[in-house]
Protein backbone atom coordinates (compact mmCIF):
# COMPACT_ATOMS: atom_id res chain seq x y z
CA UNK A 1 0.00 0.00 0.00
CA UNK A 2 2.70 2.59 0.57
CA UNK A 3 4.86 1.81 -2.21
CA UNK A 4 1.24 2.21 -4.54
CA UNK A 5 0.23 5.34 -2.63
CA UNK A 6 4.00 6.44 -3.71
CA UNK A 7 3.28 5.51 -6.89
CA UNK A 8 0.19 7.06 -7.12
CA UNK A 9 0.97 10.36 -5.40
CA UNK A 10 3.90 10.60 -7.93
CA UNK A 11 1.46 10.09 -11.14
CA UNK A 12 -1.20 12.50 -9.44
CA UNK A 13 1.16 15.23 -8.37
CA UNK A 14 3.71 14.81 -11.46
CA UNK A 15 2.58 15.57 -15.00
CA UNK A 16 5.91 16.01 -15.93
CA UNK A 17 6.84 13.17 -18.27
CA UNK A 18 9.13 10.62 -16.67
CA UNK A 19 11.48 9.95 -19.70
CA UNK A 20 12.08 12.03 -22.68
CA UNK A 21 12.49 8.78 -25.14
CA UNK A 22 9.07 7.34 -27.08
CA UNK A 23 7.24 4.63 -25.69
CA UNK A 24 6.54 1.93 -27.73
CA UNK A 25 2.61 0.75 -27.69
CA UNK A 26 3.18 -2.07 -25.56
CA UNK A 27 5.02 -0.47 -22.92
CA UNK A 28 1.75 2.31 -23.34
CA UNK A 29 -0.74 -0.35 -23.04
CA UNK A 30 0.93 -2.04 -19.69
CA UNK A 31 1.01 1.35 -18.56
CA UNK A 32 -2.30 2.44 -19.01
CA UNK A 33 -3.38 -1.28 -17.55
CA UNK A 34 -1.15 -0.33 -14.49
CA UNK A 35 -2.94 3.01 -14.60
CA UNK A 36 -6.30 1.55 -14.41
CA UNK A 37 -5.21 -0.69 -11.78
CA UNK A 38 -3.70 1.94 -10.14
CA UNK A 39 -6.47 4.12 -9.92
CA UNK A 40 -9.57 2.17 -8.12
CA UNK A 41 -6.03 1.72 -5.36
CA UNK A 42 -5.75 5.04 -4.91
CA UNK A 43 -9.82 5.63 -4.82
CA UNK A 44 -9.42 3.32 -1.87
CA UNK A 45 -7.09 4.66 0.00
CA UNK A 46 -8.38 8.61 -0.25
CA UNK A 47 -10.86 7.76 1.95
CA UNK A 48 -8.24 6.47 4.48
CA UNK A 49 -6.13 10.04 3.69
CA UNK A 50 -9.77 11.22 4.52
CA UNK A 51 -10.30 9.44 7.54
CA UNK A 52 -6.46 10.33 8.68
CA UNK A 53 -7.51 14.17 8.08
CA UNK A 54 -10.61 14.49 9.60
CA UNK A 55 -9.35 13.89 13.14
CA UNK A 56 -6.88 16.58 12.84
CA UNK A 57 -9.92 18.94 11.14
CA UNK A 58 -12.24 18.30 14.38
CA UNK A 59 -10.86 19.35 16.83
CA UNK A 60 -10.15 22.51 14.99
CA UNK A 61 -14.02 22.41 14.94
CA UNK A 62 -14.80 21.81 17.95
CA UNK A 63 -11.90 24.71 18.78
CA UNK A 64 -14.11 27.11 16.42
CA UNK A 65 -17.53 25.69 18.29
CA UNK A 66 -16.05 26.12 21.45
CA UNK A 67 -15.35 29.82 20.86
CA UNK A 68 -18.44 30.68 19.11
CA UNK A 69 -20.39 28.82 22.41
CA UNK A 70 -17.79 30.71 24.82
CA UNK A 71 -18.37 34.08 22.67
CA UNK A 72 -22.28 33.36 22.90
CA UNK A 73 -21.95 32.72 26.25
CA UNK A 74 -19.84 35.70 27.19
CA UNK A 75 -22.21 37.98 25.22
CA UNK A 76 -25.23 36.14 27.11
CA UNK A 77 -23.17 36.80 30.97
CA UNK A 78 -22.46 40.61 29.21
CA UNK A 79 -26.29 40.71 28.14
CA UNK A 80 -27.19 39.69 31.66
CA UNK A 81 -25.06 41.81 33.32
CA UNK A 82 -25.97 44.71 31.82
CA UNK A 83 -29.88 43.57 32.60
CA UNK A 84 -28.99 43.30 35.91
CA UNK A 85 -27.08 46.72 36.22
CA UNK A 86 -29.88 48.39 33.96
CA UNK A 87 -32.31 46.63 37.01
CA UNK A 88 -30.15 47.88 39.96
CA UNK A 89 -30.12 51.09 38.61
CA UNK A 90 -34.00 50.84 37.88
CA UNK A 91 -33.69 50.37 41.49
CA UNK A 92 -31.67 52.80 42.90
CA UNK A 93 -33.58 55.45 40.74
CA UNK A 94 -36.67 53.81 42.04
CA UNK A 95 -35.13 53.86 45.83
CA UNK A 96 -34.25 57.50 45.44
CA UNK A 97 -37.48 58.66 44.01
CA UNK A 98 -38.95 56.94 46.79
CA UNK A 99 -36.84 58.85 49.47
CA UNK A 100 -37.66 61.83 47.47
CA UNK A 101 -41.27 61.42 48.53
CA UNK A 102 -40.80 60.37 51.69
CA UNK A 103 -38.59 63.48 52.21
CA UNK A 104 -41.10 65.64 50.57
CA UNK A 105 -44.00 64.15 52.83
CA UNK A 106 -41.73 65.01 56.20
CA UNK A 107 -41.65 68.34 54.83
CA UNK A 108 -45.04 68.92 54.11
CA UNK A 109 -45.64 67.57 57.99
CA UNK A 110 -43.00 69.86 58.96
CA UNK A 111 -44.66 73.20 57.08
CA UNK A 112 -48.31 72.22 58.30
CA UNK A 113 -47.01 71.21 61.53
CA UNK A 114 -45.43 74.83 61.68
CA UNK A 115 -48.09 76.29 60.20
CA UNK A 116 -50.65 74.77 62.62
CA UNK A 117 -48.78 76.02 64.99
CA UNK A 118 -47.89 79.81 64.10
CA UNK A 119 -52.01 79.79 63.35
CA UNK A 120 -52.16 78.76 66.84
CA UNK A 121 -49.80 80.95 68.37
CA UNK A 122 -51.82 83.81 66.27
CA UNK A 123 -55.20 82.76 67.52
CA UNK A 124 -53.46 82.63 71.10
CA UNK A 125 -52.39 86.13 70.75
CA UNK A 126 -55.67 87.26 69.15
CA UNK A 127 -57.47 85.59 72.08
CA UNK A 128 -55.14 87.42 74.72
CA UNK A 129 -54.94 91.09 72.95
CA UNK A 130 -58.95 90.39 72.88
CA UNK A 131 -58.85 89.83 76.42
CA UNK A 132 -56.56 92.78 77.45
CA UNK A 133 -59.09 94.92 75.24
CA UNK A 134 -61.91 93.43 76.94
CA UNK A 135 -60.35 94.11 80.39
CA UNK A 136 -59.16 97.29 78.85
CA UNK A 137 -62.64 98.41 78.25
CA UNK A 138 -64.25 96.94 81.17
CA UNK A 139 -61.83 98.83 83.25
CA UNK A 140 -62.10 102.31 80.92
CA UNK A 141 -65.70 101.92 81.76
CA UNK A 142 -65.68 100.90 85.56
CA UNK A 143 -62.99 103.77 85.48
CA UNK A 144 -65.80 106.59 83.96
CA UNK A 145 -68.31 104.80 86.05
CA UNK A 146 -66.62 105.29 89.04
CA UNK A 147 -65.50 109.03 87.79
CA UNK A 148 -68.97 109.80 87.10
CA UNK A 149 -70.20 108.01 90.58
CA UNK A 150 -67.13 109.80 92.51
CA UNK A 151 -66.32 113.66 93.56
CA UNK A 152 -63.10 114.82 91.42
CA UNK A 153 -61.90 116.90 94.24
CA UNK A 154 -62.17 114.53 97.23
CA UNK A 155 -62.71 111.62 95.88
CA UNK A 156 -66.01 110.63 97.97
CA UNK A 157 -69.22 109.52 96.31
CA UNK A 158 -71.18 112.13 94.80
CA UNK A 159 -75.35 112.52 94.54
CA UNK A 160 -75.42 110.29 91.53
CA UNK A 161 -74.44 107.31 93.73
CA UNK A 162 -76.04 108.41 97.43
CA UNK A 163 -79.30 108.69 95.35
CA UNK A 164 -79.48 104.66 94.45
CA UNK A 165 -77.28 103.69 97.51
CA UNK A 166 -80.04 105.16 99.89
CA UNK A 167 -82.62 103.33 97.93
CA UNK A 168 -80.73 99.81 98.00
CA UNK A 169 -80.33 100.36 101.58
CA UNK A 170 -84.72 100.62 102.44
CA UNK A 171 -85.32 96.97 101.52
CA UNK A 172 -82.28 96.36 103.60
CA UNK A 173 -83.79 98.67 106.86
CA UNK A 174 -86.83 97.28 106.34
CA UNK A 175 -86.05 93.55 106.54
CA UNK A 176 -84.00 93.74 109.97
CA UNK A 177 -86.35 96.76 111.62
CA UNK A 178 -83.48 99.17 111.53
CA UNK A 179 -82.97 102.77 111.26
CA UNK A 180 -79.93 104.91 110.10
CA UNK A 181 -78.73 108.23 110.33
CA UNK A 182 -78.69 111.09 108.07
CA UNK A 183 -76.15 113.80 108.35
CA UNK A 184 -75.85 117.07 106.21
CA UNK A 185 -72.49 118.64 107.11
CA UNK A 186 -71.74 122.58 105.63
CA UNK A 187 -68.47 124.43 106.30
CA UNK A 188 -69.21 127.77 108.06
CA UNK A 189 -67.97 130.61 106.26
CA UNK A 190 -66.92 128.55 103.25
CA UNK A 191 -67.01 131.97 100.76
CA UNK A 192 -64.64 134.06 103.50
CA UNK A 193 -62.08 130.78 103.11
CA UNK A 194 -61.89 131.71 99.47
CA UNK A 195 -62.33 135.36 99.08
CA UNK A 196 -59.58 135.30 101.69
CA UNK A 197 -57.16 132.36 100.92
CA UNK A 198 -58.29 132.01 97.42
CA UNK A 199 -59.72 128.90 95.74
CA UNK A 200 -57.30 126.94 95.78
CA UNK A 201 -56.94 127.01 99.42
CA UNK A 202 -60.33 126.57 100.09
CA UNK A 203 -59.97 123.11 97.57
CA UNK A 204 -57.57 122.01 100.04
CA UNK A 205 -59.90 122.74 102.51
CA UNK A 206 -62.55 120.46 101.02
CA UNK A 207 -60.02 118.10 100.88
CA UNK A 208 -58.76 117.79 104.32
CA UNK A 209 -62.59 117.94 106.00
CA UNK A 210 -63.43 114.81 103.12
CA UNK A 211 -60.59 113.09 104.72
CA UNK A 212 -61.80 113.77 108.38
CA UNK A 213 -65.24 112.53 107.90
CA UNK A 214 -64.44 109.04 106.01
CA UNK A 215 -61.59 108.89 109.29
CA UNK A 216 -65.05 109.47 111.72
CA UNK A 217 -67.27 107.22 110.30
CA UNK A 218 -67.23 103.35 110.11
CA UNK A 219 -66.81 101.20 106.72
CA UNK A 220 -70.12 100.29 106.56
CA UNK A 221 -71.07 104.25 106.37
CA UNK A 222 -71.32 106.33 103.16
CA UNK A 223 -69.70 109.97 103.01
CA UNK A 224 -70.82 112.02 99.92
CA UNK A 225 -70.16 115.35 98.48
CA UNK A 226 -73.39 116.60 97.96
CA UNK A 227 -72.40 120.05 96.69
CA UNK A 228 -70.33 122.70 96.92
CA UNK A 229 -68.90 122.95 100.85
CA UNK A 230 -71.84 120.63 101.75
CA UNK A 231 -71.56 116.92 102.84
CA UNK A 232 -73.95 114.04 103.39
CA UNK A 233 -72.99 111.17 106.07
CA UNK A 234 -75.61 107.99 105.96
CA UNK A 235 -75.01 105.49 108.67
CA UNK A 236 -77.03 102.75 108.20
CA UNK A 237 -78.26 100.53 111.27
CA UNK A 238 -77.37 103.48 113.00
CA UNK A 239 -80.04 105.26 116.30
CA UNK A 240 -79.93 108.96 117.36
CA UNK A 241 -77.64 107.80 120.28
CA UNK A 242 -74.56 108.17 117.60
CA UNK A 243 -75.31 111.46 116.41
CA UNK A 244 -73.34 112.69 119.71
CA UNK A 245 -70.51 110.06 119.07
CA UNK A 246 -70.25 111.33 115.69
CA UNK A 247 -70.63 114.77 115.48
CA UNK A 248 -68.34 115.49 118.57
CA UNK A 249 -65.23 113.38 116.79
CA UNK A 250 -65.83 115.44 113.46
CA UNK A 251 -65.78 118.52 115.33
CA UNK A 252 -62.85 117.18 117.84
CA UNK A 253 -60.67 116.69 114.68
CA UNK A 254 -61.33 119.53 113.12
CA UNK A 255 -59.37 121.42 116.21
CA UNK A 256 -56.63 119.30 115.78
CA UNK A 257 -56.31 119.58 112.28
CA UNK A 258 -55.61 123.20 110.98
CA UNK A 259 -55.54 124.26 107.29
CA UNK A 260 -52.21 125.53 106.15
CA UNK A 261 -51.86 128.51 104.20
CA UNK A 262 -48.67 128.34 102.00
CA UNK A 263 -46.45 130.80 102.87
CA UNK A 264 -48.61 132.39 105.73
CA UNK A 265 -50.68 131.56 108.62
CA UNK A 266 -52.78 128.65 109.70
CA UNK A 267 -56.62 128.68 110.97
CA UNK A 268 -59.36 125.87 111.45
CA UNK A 269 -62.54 125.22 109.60
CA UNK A 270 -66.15 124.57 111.48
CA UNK A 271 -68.97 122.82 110.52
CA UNK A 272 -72.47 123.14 111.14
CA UNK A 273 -74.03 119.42 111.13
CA UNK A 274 -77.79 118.49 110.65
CA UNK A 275 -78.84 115.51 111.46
CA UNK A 276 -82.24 113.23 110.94
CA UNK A 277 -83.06 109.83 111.58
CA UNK A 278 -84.37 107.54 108.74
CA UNK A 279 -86.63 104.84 109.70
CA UNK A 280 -88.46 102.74 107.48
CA UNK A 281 -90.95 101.59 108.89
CA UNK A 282 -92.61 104.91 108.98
CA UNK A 283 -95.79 105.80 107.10
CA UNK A 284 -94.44 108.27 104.59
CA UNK A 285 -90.82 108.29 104.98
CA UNK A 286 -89.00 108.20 102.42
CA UNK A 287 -84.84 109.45 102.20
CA UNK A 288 -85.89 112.64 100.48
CA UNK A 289 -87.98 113.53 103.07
CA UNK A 290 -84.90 112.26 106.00
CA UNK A 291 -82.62 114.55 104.04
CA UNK A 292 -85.32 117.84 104.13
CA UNK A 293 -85.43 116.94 108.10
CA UNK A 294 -81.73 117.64 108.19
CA UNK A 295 -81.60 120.20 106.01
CA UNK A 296 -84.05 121.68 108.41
CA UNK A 297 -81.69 120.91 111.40
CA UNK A 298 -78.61 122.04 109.14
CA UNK A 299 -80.59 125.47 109.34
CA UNK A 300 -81.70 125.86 112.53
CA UNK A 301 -78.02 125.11 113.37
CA UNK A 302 -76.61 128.20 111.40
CA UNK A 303 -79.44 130.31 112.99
CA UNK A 304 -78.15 129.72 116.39
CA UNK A 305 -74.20 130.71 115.55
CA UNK A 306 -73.20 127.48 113.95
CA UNK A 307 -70.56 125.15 114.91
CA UNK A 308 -72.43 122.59 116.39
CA UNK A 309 -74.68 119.52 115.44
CA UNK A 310 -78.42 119.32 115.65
CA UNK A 311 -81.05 116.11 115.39
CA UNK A 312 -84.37 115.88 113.98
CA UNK A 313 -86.60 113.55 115.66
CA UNK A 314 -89.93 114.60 114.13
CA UNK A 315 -90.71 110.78 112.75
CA UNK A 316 -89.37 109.04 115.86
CA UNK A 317 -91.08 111.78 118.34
CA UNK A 318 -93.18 113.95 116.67
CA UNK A 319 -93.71 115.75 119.91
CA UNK A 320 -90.38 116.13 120.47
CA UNK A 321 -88.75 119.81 119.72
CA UNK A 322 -85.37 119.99 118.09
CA UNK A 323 -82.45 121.85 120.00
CA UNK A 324 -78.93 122.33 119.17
CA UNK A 325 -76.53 120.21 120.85
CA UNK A 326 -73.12 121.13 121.43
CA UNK A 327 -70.14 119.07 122.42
């Protein structure tokens, strides 16, 4: 077999003649038998050349397979990994847009929950400037109630209040049986204190015989500037035993109390005190008519030289006559 694969390779692969003489027809017949013979040989043994190449042309095959499968599979781990980045990603822009929201919700809580609160601090301070207005007011008015209830000057009650005080205090008489006094109280010689010492000395003397009669009277009592230099006392629950007690400490303080002239002398006021007793359970009586009685005693006071107290006790005693009685 080698020597005719030989021999066949070298009549396959060399058309170059072999000798440069003529060959006779015999020697071209055997050769062209041998040919023939020849030929079917080599027929047979290509398919062994075949089978000797095709191991050496797999595994150059399988090589090539190999690379295309590891390329494919390469391209199929790059395809995936690029899925799975384009997914984290998807993720992460998901995860962030999610925080966004959650951020944006805290801050919406945070601006109502600020703005809940400045509307409640404004409401607060709306509800406290409407209460310091309120108070404001109430106090503006108790202020111009009190002003218009209340002397300037001295400060005691005026005939605006003694008016509806005296009537409040009848119901009250009436239920326990009581009486109370009535006092009218006039400074003598009021216009020779201030054609004299001038009006402003005769304010001060208003002022310091105001503060002498709330000192003489108890808390319970009422003094009221009734007008001008004249005074009303009402002493409720009060008999015509105290008109003594009171009248003699006004008077008593007056002599310890002088006015003082600024820049000059000194001198002391009088008084000239009527007095009446209210009682309630009287047919007729009425405080008007308790404060004519001592207006009437107020009179017949300055009649006989002033300076001193006197007590009308017409409704208690109607038989009784009134004198002047000095301390």
């Amino acid at each position: 077999m080698p020597t005719l694969r030989c021999a066949t390779s070298s009549a396959r692969f060399s058309p170059r003649p072999t000798a440069r003489f003529p060959i006779p027809g015999a020697a071209c017949c055997l050769l062209l038998v041998l040919l023939s013979a020849a030929v079917p040989v080599a027929a047979q043994a290509s398919p062994v050349a075949a089978l000797e190449q095709t191991p050496r042309a797999r595994p150059e095959a399988q090589r090539t397979e190999s690379l295309d499968l590891l390329g494919k599979d390469r391209q199929i781990a790059a395809l995936r990994a690029q899925n799975q980045l384009i997914a984290v990603e998807e993720l992460r822009q998901q995860l962030i847009q999610e925080q966004r929201n959650q951020q944006f919700q805290l801050d919406a809580m945070t601006r109502r929950s600020q703005l809940q609160s400045a509307l409640s601090a404004l409401l607060l301070i709306c509800l406290l400037l409407t209460v310091a207005l309120a108070w404001s007011l109430w106090r503006v008015n108790v202020a111009r109630r009190s002003q218009a209830l209340e002397d300037p000057l001295t400060g005691l009650k005026n005939r605006r209040f003694l008016i509806p005080f005296m009537e409040h205090e009848t119901g009250r008489l009436r239920r326990s049986a009581l009486s109370a006094l009535v006092l009218i109280a006039d400074i003598d010689h009021f216009k020779t204190v201030n054609d004299r010492w001038g009006h402003g000395v005769g304010d001060e003397a208003l002022l310091q015989l105001a503060n002498i009669l709330r000192g003489c009277v108890r808390n319970s009592d009422v003094v009221a500037r009734w007008g001008g230099e004249e005074f009303v006392l009402i002493c409720p629950q009060s008999s015509q035993e105290h008109v003594e007690v009171i009248c003699g400490r006004i008077r008593h303080r007056l002599q310890q109390t002088p006015v003082e002239v600024p820049g000059k002398a000194t001198f002391h006021l009088t008084v000239s005190i009527g007095a009446a007793l209210f009682s309630p359970g009287a047919v007729d009586e009425t405080w008007l008519s308790a404060l004519a009685r001592a207006d009437r005693s107020l009179y017949g006071v300055k009649q006989n030289g002033r300076d001193g107290w006197l007590l009308d006790t017409s409704v208690s005693a109607p038989s009784a006559q009134a004198d002047p009685i000095h301390a």
